[in-house]
C-alpha atoms as a PDB file:
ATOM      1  CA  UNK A   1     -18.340 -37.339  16.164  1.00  0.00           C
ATOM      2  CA  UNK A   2     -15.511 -38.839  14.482  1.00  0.00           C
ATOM      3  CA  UNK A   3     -16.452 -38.958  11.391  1.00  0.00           C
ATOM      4  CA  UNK A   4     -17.183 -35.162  11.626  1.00  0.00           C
ATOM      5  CA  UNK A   5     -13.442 -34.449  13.015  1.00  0.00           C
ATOM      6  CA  UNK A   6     -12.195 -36.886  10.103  1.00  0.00           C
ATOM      7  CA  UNK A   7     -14.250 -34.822   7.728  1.00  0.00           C
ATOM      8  CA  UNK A   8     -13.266 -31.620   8.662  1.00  0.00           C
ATOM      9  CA  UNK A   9      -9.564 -33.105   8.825  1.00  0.00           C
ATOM     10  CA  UNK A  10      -9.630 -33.616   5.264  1.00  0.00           C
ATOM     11  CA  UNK A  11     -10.935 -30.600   4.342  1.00  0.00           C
ATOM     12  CA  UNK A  12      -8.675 -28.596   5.844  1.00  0.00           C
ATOM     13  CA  UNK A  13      -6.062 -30.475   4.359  1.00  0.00           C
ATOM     14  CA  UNK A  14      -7.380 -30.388   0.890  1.00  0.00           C
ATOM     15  CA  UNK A  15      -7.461 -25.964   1.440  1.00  0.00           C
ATOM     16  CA  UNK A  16      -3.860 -26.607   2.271  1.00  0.00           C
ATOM     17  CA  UNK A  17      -3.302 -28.580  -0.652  1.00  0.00           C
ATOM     18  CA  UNK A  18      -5.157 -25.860  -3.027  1.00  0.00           C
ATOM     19  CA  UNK A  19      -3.371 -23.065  -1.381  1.00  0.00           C
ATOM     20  CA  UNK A  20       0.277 -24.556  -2.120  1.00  0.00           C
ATOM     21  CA  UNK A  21      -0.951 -25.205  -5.399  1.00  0.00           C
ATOM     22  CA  UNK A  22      -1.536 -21.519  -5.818  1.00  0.00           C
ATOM     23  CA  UNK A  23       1.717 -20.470  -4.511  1.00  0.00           C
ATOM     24  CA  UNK A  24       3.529 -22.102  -7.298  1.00  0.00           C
ATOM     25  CA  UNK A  25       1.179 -21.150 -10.068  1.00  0.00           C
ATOM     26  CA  UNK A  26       1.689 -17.480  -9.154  1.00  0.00           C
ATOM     27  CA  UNK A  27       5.724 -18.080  -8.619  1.00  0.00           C
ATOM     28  CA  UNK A  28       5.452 -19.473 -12.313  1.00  0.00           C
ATOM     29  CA  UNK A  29       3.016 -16.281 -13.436  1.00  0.00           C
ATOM     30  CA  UNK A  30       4.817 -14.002 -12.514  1.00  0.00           C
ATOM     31  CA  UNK A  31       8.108 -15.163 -13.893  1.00  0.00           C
ATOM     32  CA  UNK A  32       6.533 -15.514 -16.855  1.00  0.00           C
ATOM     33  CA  UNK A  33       5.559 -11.699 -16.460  1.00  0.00           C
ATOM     34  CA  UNK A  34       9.518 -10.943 -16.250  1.00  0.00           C
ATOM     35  CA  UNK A  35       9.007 -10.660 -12.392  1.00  0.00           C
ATOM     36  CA  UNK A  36      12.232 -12.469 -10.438  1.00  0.00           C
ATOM     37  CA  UNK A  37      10.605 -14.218  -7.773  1.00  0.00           C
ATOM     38  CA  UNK A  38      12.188 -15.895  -4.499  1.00  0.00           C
ATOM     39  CA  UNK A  39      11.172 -18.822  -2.206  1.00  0.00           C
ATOM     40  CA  UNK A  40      10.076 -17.204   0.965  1.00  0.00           C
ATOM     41  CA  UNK A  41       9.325 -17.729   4.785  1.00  0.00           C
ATOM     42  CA  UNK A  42       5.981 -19.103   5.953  1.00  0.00           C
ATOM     43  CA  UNK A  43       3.472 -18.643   9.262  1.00  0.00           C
ATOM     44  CA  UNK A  44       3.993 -22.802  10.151  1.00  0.00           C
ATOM     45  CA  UNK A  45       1.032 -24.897  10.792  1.00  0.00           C
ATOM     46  CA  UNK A  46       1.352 -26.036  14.240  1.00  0.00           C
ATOM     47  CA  UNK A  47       3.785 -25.028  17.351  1.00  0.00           C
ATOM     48  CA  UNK A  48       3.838 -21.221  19.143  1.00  0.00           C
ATOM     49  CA  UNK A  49       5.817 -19.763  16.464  1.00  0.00           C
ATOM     50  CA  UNK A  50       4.868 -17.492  14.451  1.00  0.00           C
ATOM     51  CA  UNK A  51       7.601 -17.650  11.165  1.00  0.00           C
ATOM     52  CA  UNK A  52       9.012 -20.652   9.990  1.00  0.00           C
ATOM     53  CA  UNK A  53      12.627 -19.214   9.983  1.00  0.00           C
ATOM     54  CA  UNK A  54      14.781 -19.781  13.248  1.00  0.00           C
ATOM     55  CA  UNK A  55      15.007 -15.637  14.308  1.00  0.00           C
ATOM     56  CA  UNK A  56      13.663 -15.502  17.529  1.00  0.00           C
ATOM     57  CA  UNK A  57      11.282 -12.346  17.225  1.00  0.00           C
ATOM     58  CA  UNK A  58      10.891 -12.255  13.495  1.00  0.00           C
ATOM     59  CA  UNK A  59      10.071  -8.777  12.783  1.00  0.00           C
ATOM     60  CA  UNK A  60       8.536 -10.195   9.318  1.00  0.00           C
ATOM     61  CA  UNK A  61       6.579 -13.307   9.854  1.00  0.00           C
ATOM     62  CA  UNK A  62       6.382 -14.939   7.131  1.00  0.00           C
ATOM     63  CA  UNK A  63       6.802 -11.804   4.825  1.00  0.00           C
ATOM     64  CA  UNK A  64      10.678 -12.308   4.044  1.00  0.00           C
ATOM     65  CA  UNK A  65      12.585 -14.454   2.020  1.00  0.00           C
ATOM     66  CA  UNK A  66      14.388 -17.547   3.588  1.00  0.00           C
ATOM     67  CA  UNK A  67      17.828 -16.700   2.759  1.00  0.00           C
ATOM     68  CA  UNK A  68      20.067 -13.687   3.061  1.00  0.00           C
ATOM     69  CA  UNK A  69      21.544 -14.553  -0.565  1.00  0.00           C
ATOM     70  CA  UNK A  70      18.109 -14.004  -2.243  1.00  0.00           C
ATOM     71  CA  UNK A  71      18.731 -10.730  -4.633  1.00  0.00           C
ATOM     72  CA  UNK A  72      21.371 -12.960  -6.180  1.00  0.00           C
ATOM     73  CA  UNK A  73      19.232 -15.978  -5.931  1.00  0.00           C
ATOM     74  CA  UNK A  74      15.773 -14.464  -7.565  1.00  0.00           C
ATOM     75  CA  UNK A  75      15.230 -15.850 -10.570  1.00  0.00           C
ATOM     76  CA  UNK A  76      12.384 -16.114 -13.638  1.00  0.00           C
ATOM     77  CA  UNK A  77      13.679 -19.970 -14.566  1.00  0.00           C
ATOM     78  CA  UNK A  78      10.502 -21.976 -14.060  1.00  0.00           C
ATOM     79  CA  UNK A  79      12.606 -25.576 -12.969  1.00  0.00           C
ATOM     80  CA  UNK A  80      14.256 -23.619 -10.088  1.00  0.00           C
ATOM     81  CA  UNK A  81      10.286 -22.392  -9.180  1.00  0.00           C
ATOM     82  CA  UNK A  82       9.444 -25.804  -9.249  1.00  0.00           C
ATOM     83  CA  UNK A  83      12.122 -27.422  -7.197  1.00  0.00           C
ATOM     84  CA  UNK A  84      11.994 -24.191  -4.412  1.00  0.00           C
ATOM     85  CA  UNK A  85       8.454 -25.120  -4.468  1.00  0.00           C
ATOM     86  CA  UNK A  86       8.851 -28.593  -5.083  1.00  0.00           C
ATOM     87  CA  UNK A  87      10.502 -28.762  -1.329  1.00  0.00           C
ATOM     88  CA  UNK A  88       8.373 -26.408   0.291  1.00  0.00           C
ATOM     89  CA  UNK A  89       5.801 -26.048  -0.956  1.00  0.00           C
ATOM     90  CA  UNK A  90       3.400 -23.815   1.786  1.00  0.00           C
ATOM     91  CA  UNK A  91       6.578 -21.213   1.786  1.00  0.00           C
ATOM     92  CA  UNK A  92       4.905 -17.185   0.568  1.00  0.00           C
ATOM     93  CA  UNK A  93       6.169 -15.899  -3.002  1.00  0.00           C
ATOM     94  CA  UNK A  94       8.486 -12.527  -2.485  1.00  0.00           C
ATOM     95  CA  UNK A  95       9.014 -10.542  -5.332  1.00  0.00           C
ATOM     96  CA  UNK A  96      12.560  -7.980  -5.324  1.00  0.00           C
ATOM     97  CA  UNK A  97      11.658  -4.513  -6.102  1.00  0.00           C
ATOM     98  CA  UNK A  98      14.030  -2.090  -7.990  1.00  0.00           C
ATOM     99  CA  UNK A  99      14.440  -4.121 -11.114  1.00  0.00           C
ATOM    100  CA  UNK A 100      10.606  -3.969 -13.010  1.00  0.00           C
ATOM    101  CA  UNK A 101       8.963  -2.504 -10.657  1.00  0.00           C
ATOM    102  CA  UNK A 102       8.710  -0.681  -7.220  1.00  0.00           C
ATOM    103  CA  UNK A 103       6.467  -0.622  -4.680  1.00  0.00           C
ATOM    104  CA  UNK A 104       4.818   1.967  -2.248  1.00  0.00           C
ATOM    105  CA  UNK A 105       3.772   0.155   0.914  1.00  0.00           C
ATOM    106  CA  UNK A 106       0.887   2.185   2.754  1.00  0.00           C
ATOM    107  CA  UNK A 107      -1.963   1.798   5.501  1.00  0.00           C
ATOM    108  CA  UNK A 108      -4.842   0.453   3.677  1.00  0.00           C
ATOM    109  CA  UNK A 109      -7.025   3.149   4.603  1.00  0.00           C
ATOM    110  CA  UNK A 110      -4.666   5.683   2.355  1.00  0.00           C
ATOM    111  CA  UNK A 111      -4.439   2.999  -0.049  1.00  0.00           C
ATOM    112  CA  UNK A 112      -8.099   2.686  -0.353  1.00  0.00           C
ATOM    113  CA  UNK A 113      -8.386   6.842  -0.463  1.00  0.00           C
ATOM    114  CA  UNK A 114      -5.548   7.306  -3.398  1.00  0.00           C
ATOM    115  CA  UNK A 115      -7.509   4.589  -5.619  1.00  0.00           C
ATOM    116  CA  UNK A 116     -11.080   6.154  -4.994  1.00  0.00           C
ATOM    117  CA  UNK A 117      -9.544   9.484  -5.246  1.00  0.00           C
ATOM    118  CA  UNK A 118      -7.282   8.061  -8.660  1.00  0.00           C
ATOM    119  CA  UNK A 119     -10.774   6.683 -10.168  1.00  0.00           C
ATOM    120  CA  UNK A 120     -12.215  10.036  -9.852  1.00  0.00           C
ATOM    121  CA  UNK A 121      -9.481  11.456 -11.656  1.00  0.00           C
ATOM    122  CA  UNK A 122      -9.420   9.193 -14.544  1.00  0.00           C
ATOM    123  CA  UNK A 123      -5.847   8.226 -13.329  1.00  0.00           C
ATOM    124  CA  UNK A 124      -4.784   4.391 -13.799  1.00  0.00           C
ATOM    125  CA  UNK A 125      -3.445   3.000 -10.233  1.00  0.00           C
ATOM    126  CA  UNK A 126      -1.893   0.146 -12.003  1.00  0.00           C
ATOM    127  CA  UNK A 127      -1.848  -3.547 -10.371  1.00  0.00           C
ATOM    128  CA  UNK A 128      -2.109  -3.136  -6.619  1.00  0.00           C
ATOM    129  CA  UNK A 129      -2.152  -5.735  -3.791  1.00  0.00           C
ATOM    130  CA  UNK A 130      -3.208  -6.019   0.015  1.00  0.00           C
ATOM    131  CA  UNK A 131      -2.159  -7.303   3.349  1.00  0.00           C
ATOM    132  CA  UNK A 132      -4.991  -8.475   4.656  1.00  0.00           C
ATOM    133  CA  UNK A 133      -6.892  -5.310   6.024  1.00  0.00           C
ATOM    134  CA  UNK A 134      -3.278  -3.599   6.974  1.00  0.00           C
ATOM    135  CA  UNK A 135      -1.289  -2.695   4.197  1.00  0.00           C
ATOM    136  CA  UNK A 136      -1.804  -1.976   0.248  1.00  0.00           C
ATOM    137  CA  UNK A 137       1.115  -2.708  -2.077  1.00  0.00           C
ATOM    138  CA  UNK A 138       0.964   0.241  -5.056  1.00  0.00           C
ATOM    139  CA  UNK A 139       3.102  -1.527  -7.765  1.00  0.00           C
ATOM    140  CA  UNK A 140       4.662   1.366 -10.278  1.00  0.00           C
ATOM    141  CA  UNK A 141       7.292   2.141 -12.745  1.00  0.00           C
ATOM    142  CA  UNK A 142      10.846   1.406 -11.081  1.00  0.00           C
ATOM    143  CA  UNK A 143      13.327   3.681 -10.108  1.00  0.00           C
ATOM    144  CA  UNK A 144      15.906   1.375 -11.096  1.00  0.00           C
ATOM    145  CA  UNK A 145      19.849   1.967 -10.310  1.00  0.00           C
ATOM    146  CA  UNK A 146      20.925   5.234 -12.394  1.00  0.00           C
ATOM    147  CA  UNK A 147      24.033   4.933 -14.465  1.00  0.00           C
ATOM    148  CA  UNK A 148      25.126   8.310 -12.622  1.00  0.00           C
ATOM    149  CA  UNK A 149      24.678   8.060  -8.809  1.00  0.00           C
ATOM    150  CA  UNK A 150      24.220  11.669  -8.569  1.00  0.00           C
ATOM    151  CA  UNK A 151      20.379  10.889  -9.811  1.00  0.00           C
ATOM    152  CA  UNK A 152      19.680   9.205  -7.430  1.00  0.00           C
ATOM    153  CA  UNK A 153      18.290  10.308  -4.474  1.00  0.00           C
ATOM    154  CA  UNK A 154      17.056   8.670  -1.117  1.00  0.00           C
ATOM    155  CA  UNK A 155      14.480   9.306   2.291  1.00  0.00           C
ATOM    156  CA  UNK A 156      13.022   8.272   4.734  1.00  0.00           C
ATOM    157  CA  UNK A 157      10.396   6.147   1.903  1.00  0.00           C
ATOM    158  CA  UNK A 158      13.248   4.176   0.910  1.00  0.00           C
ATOM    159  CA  UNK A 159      13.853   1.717   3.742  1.00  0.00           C
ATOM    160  CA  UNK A 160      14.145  -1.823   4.936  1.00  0.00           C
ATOM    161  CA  UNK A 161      11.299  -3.762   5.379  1.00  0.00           C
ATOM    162  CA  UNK A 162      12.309  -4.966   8.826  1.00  0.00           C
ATOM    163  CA  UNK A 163      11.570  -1.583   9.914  1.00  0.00           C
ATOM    164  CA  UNK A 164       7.650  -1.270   9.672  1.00  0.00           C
ATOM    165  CA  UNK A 165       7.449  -0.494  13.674  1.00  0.00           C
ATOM    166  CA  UNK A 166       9.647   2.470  12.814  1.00  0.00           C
ATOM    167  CA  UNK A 167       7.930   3.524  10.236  1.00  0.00           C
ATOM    168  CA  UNK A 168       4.223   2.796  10.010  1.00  0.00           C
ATOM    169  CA  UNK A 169       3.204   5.277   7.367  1.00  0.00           C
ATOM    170  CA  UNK A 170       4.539   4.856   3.976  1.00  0.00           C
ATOM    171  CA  UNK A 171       7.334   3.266   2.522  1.00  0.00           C
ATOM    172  CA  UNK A 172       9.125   3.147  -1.251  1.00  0.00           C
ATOM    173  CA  UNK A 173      10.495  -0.525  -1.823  1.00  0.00           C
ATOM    174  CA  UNK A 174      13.038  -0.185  -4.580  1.00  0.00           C
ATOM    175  CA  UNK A 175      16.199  -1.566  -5.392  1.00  0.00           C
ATOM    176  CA  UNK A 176      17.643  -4.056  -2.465  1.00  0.00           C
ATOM    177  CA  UNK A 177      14.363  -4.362  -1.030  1.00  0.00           C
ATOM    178  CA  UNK A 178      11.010  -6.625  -1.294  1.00  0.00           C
ATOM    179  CA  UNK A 179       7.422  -7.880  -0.966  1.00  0.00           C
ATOM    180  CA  UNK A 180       5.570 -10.695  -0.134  1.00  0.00           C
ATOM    181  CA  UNK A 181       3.045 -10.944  -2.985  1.00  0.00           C
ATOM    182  CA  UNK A 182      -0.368 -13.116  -3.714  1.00  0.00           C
ATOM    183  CA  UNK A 183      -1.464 -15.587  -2.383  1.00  0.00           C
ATOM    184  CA  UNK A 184       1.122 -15.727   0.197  1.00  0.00           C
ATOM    185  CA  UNK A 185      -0.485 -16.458   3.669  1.00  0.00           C
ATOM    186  CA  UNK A 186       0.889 -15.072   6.411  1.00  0.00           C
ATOM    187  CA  UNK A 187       0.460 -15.548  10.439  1.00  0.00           C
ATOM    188  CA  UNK A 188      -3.154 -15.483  12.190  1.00  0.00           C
ATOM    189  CA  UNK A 189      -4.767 -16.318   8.466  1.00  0.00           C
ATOM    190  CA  UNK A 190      -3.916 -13.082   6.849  1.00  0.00           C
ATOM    191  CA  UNK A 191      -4.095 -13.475   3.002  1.00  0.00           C
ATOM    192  CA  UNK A 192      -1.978 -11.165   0.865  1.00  0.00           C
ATOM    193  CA  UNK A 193      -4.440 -10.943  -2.303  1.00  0.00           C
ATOM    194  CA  UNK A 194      -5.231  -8.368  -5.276  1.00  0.00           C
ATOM    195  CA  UNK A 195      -6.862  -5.470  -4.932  1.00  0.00           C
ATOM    196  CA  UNK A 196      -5.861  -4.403  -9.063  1.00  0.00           C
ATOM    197  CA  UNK A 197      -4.160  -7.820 -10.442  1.00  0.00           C
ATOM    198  CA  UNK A 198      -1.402  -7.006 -13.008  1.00  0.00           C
ATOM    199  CA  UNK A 199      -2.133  -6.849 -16.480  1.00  0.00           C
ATOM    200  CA  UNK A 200      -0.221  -5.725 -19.876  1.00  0.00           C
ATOM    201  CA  UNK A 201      -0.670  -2.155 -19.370  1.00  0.00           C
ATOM    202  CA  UNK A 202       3.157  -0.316 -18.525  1.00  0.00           C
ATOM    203  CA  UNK A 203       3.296   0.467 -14.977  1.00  0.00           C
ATOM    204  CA  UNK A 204       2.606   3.794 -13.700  1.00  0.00           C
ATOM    205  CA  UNK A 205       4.961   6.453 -12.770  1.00  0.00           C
ATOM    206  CA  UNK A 206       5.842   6.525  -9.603  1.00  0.00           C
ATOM    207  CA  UNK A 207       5.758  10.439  -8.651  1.00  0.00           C
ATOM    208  CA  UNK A 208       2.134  10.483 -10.389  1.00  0.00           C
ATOM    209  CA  UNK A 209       1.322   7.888  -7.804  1.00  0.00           C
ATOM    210  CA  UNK A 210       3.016   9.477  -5.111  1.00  0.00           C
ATOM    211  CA  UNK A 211       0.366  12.670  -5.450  1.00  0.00           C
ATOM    212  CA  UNK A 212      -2.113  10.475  -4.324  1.00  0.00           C
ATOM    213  CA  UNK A 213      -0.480   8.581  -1.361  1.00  0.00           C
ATOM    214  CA  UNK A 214       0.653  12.129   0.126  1.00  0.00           C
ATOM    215  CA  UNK A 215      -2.302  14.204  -0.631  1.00  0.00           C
END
């Protein structure tokens, strides 16, 4: 019996080990894409918490970054990947939006609908990503921050993340906002993985997306 407990011991800890492994090899891939990338929370191991960070009701678990400096502190520099990493290395990967890309955060079962209804249409979805069986990230074209403020606009689709409860439906992550990406982990096992991984194609536009999502 204990060599079974020792056995499965070690195995989990050598899944552990993989799966930090992979968290740094994506923070390095997708730098290397031009993606900033920021060190970010984690669902901890052990103990009746469910984020690693010290907010007592963490609307996010695990899906935010650690720091409220990180749009400055995003970066594509592979030694500062390392080093985040380097110290923790089990914390999830969160990517800014607004500066390559955004990102329209839906349920997954209108995700799923827009691609199979996008695939009929001979429409490219571009790279897209889920939340476990909750959420698909649509990654398009971004928005950016106009030169002239008058073009641009805002809604209810441009929010904060903290604000899922409030807003269930869909959301349009652009500039000042974020996502955890793959193969963050987040609380209760939930893997944040690729439905469409990214590839050299340009990003879609956004309001060709959009038809989808809405319809």
């Amino acid at each position: 019996m204990l060599a079974v407990t020792r056995n499965s011991r070690n195995s989990r800890n050598s899944r552990d080990t993989r799966a930090r492994n992979l968290l740094v090899v994506a923070a390095r891939e997708y730098a290397a894409r031009g993606w900033a990338t920021v060190v970010g929370a984690h669902a901890p191991a052990a103990g009746d918490r469910a984020c690693s960070c010290d907010r007592i009701g963490c609307p996010r678990p695990g899906a935010h970054p650690v720091t409220t400096g990180w749009a400055r502190q995003a970066t594509t520099e592979r030694e500062t990947l390392d080093r985040w990493w380097s110290v923790t290395p089990e914390a999830n990967v969160i990517l800014p939006t607004g500066r390559v890309f955004d990102v329209f955060d839906v349920p997954a079962a209108t995700g799923r609908a827009a691609l199979a209804a996008m695939a009929a249409a001979g429409v490219e979805a571009g790279p897209v990503a889920a939340i476990g069986d909750e959420r698909h990230l649509f990654f398009v074209a971004t928005r950016g921050a106009p030169e002239d403020e008058d073009e641009w606009w805002s809604c209810h689709l441009d929010c904060s993340p903290e604000t899922l409860a409030d807003t269930p439906g869909m959301r349009w992550h652009c500039r000042d906002s974020y996502v955890v990406a793959p193969p963050s982990v987040l609380p209760s096992g939930r893997e944040v993985t690729w439905v469409r991984p990214p590839d050299d194609a340009p990003l879609p536009d956004p309001l060709r997306v959009l038809e989808f999502l809405v319809d």
